[in-house]
Protein backbone atom coordinates (compact mmCIF):
# COMPACT_ATOMS: atom_id res chain seq x y z
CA UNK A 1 -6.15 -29.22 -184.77
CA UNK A 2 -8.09 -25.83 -185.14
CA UNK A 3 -6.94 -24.76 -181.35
CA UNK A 4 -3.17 -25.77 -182.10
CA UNK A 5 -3.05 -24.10 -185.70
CA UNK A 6 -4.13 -20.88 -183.26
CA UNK A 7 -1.84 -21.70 -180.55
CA UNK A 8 1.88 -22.32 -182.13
CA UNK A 9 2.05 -18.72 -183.32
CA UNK A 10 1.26 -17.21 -180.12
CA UNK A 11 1.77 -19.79 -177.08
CA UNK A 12 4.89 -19.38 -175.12
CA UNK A 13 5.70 -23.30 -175.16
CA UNK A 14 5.45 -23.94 -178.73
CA UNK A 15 7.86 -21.05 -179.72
CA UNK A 16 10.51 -21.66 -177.25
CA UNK A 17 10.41 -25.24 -177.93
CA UNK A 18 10.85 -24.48 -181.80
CA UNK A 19 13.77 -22.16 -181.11
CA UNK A 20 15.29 -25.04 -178.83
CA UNK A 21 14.77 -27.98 -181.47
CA UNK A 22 16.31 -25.53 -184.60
CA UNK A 23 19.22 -24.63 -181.94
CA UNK A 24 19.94 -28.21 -181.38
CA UNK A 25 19.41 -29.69 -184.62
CA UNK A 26 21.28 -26.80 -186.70
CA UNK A 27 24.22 -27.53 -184.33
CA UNK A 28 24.53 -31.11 -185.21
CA UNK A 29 23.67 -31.07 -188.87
CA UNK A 30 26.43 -28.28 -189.36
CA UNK A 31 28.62 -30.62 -187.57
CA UNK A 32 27.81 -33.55 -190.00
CA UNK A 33 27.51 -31.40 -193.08
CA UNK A 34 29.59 -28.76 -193.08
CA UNK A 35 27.67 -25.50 -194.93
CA UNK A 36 25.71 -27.31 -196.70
CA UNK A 37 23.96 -28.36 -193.09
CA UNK A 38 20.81 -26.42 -195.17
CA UNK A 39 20.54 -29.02 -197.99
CA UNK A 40 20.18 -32.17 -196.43
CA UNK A 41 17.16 -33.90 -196.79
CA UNK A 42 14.53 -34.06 -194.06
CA UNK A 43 11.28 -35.33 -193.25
CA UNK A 44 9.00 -33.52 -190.20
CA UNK A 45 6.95 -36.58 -189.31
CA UNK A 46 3.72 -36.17 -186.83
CA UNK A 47 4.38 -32.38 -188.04
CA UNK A 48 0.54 -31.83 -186.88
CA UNK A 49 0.51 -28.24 -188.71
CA UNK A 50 3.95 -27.63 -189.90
CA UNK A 51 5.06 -25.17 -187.66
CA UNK A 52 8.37 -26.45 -186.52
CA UNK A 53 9.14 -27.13 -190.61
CA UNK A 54 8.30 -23.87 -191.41
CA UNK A 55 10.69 -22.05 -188.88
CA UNK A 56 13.53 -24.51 -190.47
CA UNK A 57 12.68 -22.96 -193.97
CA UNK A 58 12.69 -19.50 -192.70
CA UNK A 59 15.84 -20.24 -191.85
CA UNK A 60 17.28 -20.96 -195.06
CA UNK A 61 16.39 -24.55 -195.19
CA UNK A 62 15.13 -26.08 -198.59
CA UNK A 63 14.43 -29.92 -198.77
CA UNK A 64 11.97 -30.48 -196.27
CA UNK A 65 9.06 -32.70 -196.69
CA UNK A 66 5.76 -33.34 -194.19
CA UNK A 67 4.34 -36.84 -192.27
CA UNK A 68 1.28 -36.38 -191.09
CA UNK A 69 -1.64 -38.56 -190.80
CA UNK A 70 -4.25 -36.31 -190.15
CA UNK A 71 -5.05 -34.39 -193.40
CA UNK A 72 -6.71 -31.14 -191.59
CA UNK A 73 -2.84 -30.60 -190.43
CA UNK A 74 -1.36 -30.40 -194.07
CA UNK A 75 -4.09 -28.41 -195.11
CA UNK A 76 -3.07 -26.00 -192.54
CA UNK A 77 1.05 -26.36 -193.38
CA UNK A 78 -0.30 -25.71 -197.32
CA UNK A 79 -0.92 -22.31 -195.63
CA UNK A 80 3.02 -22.05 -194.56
CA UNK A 81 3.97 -22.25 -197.97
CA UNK A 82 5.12 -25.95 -197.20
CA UNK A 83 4.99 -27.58 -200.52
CA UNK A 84 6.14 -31.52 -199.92
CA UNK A 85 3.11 -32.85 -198.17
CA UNK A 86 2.31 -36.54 -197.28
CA UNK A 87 -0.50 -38.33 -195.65
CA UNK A 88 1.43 -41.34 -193.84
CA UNK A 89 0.71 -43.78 -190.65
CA UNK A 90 4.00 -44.10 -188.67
CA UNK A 91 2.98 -47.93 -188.48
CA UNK A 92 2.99 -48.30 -191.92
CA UNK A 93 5.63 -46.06 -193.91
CA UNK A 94 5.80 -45.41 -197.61
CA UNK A 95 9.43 -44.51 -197.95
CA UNK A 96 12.52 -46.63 -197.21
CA UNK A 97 16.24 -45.47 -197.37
CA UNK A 98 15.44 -41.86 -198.41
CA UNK A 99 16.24 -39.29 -195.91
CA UNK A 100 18.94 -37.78 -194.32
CA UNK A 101 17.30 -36.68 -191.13
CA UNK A 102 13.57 -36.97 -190.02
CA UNK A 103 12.15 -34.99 -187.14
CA UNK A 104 9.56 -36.63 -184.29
CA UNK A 105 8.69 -33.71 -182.24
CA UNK A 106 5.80 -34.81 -179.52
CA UNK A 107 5.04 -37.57 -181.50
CA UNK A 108 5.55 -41.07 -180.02
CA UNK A 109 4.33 -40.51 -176.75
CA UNK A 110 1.09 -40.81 -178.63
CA UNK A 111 1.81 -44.29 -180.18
CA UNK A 112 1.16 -47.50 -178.21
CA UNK A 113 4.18 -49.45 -179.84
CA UNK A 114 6.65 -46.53 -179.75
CA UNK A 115 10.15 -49.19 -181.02
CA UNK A 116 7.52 -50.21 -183.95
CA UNK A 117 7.63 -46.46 -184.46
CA UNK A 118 10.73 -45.73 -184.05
CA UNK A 119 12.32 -48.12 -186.69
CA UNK A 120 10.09 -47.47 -189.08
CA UNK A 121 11.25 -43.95 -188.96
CA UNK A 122 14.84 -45.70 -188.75
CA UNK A 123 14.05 -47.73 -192.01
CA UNK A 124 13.13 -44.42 -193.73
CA UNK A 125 16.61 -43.18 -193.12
CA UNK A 126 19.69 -43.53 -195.63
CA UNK A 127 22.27 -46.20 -194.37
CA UNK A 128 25.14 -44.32 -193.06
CA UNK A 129 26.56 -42.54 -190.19
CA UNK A 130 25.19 -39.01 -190.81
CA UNK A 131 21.60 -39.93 -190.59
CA UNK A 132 19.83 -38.79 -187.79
CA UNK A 133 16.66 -38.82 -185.98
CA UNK A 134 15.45 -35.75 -184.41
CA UNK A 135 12.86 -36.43 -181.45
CA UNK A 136 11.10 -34.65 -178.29
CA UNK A 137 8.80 -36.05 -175.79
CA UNK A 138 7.10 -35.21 -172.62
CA UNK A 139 9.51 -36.01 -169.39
CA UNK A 140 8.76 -37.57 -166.00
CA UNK A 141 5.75 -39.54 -164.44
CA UNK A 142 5.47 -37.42 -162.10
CA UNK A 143 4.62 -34.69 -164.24
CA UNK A 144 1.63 -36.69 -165.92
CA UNK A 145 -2.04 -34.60 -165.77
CA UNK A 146 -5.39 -34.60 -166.88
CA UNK A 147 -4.00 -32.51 -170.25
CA UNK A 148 -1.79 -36.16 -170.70
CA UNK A 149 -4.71 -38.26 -171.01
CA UNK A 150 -6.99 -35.16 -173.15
CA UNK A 151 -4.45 -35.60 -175.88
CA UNK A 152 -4.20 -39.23 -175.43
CA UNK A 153 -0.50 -39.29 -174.40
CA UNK A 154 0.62 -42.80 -173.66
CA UNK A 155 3.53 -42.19 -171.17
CA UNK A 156 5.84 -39.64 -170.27
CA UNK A 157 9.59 -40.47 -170.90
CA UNK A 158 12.79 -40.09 -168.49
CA UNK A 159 16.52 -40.01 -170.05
CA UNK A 160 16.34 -44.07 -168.77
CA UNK A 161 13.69 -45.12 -170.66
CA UNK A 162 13.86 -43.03 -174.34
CA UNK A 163 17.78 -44.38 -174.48
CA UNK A 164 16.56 -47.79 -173.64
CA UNK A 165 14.01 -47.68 -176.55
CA UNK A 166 16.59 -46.12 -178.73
CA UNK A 167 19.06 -48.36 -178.08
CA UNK A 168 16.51 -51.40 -178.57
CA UNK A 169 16.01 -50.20 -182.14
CA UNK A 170 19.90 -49.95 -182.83
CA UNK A 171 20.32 -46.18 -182.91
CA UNK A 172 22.94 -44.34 -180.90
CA UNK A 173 22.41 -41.34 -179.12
CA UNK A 174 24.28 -38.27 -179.70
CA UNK A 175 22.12 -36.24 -177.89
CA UNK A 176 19.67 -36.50 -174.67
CA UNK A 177 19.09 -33.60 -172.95
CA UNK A 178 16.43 -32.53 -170.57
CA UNK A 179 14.61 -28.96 -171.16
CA UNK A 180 11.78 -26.72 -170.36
CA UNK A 181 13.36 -26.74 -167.05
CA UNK A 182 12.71 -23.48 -165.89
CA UNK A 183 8.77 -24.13 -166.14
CA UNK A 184 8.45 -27.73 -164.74
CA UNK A 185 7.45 -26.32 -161.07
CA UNK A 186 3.97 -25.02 -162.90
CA UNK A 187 4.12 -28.23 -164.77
CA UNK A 188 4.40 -30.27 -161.75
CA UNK A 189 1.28 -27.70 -160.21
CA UNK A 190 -0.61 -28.55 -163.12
CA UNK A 191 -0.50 -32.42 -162.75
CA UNK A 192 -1.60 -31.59 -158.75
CA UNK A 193 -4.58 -28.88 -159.71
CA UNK A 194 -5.46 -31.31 -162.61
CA UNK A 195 -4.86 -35.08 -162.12
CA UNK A 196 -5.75 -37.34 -164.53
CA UNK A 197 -8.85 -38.81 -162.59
CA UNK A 198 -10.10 -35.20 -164.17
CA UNK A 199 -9.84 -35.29 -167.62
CA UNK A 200 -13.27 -36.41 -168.12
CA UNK A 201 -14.43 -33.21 -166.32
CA UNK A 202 -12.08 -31.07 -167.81
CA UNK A 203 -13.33 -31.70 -171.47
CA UNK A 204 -16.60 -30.97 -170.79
CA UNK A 205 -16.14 -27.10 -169.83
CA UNK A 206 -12.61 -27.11 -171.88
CA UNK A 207 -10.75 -25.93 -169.77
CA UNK A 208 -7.32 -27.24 -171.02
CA UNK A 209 -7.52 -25.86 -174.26
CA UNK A 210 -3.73 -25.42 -175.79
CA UNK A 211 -4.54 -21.57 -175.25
CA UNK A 212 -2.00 -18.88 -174.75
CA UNK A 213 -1.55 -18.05 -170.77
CA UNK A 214 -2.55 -13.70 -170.60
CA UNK A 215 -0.23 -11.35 -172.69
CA UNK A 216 2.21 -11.00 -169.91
CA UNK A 217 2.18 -13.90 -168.21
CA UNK A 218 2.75 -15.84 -171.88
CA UNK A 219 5.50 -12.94 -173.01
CA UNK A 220 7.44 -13.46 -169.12
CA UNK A 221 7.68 -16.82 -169.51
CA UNK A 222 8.90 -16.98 -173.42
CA UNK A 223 11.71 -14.89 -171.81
CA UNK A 224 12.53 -16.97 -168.96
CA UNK A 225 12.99 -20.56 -171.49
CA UNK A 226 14.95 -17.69 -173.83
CA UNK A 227 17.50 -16.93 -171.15
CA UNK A 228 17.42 -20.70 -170.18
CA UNK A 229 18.37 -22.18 -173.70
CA UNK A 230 20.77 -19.62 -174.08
CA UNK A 231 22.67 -20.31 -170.32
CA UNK A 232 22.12 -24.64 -171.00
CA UNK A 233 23.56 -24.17 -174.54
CA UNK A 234 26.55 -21.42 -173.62
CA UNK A 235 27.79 -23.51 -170.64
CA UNK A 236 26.57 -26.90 -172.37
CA UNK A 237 24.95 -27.69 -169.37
CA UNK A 238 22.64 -30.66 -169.17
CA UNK A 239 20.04 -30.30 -166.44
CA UNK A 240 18.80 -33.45 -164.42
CA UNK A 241 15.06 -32.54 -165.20
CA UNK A 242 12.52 -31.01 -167.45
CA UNK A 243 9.07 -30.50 -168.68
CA UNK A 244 10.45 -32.31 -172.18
CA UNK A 245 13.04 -34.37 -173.47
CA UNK A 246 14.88 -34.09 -176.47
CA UNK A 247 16.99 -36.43 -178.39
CA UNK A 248 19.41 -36.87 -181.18
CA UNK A 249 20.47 -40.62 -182.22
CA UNK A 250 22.11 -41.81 -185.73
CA UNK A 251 22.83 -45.21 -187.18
CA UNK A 252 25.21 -47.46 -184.79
């Protein structure tokens, strides 16, 4: 938690990915909600340390609360300023019928019974049409590397099998989109330099530690997923691969 608290201000990934996700989700909400798109009430669940929650409230948003069940994480969103914090097991929720939209960025990948997951998150959810969950998760098996099995990722998804789960659970998807696109070749390097056989190796001289890549290496390639949001969202195109996957589904 220490390495990532260091990593989301400065690593390439995590800001481009945070500027994707607010892009998306500020799109649909304003759809839904008109201006008031700012008020609705949202819960960041798996937040780790609140990063993607607090670059919704520097944007002018104002009801959002914090999942997380490791308590070193809201500790570190405390420093954020984030002020709704909760200690809570996906598997076993303490809210029902109380949000408008909840956020599950990176999160269910890590959970063995991912539709257990996912409708508990439903469950949490008012009961209309305008609720929405918000998710992202690592694409392809093809993709899958030692770094997978160091942060105990339990698959990799493809647009086939996230709408399946959704769709198991009795959510509809308004959104599934592919991204990080312009990056999956080094991804795809990555899984061939480090395979999963080597975690075990790897963690002893830490060498995948969620470090940024060199100044400007990290500052190129923030640039290159900036120009590649921007051309994907301007021409609403909807690529057939990518290092992630992101989602949007609401009530059926």
């Amino acid at each position: 938690m220490d390495m990532l608290y260091l990593a989301e201000n400065q690593h390439f990934w995590h800001i481009a990915r945070r500027k994707y996700i607010y892009e998306k989700v500020s799109s649909m909400l304003t759809k839904l909600y008109g201006d008031n798109f700012k008020n609705v009430h949202i819960l960041d669940v798996g937040a780790g340390t609140g990063s993607v929650t607090r670059h919704f409230l520097n944007q002018g948003f104002c009801n959002i609360a914090i999942g997380e069940i490791h308590p070193q994480g809201l500790e570190y969103a405390k420093t954020y300023g984030i002020e709704k914090l909760y200690c809570m097991d996906l598997l076993d929720v303490p809210f029902s019928n109380e949000f408008d939209c909840i956020f599950a960025f990176d999160v269910i990948e890590h959970i063995e019974d991912d539709k257990a997951a996912i409708k508990n998150m439903q469950s949490m959810l008012k009961s209309n049409s305008k609720s929405l969950l918000c998710l992202s998760v690592p694409a392809h098996k093809w993709l899958w590397n030692a770094h997978d099995c160091l942060v105990h990722h339990k698959r990799r998804y493809t647009k086939a099998t996230l709408a399946n789960v959704l769709h198991s659970c009795g959510l509809k998807i308004q959104v599934l989109q592919y991204f990080f696109v312009s990056i999956t070749p080094l991804l795809y390097l990555r899984a061939l330099l480090n395979p999963a056989h080597k975690a075990s190796s790897l963690a002893k001289t830490k060498e995948l530690r969620d470090v940024p890549p060199p100044k400007i290496i990290n500052n190129a390639l923030l640039g290159i997923c900036a120009v590649e949001n921007y051309i994907c969202h301007t021409l609403r195109l909807s690529p057939p691969f990518g290092g992630s996957l992101f989602a949007i589904a609401s009530r059926a």
